[in-house]
Protein backbone atom coordinates (compact mmCIF):
# COMPACT_ATOMS: atom_id res chain seq x y z
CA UNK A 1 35.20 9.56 2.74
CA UNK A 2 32.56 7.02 3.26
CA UNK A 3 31.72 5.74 7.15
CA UNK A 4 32.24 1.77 7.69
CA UNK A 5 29.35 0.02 8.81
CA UNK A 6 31.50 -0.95 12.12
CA UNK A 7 31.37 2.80 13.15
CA UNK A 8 27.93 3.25 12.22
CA UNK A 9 27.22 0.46 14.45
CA UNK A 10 29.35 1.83 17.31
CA UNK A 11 27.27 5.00 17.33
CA UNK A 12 23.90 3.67 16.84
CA UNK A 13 24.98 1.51 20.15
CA UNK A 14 26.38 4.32 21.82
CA UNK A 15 23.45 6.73 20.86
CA UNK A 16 20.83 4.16 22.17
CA UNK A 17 22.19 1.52 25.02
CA UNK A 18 20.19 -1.42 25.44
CA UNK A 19 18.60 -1.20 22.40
CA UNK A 20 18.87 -3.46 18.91
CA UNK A 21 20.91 -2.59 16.14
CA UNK A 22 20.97 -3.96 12.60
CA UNK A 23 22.94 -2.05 9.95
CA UNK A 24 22.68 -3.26 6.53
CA UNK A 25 25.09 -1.59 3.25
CA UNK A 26 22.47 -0.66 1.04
CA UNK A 27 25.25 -0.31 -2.03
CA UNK A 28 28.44 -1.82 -0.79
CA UNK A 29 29.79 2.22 -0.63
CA UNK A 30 30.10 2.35 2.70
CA UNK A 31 27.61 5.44 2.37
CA UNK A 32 24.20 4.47 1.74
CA UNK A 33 22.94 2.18 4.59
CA UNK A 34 19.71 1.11 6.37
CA UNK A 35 19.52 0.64 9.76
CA UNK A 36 16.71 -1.14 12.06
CA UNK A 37 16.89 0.80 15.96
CA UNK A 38 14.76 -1.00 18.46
CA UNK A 39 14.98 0.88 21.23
CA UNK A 40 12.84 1.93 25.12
CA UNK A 41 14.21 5.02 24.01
CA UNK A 42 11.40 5.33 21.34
CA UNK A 43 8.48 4.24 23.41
CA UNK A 44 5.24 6.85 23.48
CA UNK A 45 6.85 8.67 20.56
CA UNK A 46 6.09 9.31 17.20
CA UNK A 47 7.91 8.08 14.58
CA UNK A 48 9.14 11.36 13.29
CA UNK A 49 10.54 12.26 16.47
CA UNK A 50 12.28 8.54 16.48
CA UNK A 51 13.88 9.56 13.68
CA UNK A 52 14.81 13.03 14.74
CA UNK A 53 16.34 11.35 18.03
CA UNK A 54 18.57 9.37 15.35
CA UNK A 55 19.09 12.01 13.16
CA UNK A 56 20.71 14.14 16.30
CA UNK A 57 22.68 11.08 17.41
CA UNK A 58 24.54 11.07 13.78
CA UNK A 59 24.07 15.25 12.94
CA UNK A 60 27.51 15.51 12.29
CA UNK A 61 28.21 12.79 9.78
CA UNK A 62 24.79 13.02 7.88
CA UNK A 63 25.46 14.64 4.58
CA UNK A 64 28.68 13.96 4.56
CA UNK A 65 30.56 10.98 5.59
CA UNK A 66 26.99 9.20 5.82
CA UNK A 67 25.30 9.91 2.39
CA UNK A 68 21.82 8.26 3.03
CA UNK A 69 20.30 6.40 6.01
CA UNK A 70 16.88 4.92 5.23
CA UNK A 71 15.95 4.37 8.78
CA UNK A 72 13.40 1.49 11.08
CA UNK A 73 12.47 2.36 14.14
CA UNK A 74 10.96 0.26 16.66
CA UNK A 75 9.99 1.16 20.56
CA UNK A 76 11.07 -1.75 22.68
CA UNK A 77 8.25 -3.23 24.95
């Protein structure tokens, strides 16, 4: 069952308070979406381990109700 773009939202938000959050529906399928994280969380980290902070905050939806997630990150200043 695909994951609406509301609750993707609400765990980006939750995953990373005070941070920005844009979710965009890639295919209108509910499961291939792209999301853009700016966040103070990221800052002084590579971008792999962005993602890999991102990829833990969603680990048990990815692969299954979240197909694909191309993902932006972005440290906050």
């Amino acid at each position: 069952m695909p994951m609406p773009q509301i609750e993707l939202e609400r765990r980006l938000n939750a995953a990373f308070p005070d941070s920005e959050v844009i979710v965009t529906d890639l295919a209108g399928d509910g499961d291939h979406y792209r999301a853009r994280i700016v966040s103070p969380a990221f800052k002084g980290l590579p971008r792999v381990r962005q993602h890999q902070l991102v990829n833990k905050a969603l680990a048990d939806v990815l692969g299954g109700a979240l197909h694909a997630l191309a993902l932006e990150t972005v440290p906050a200043d």
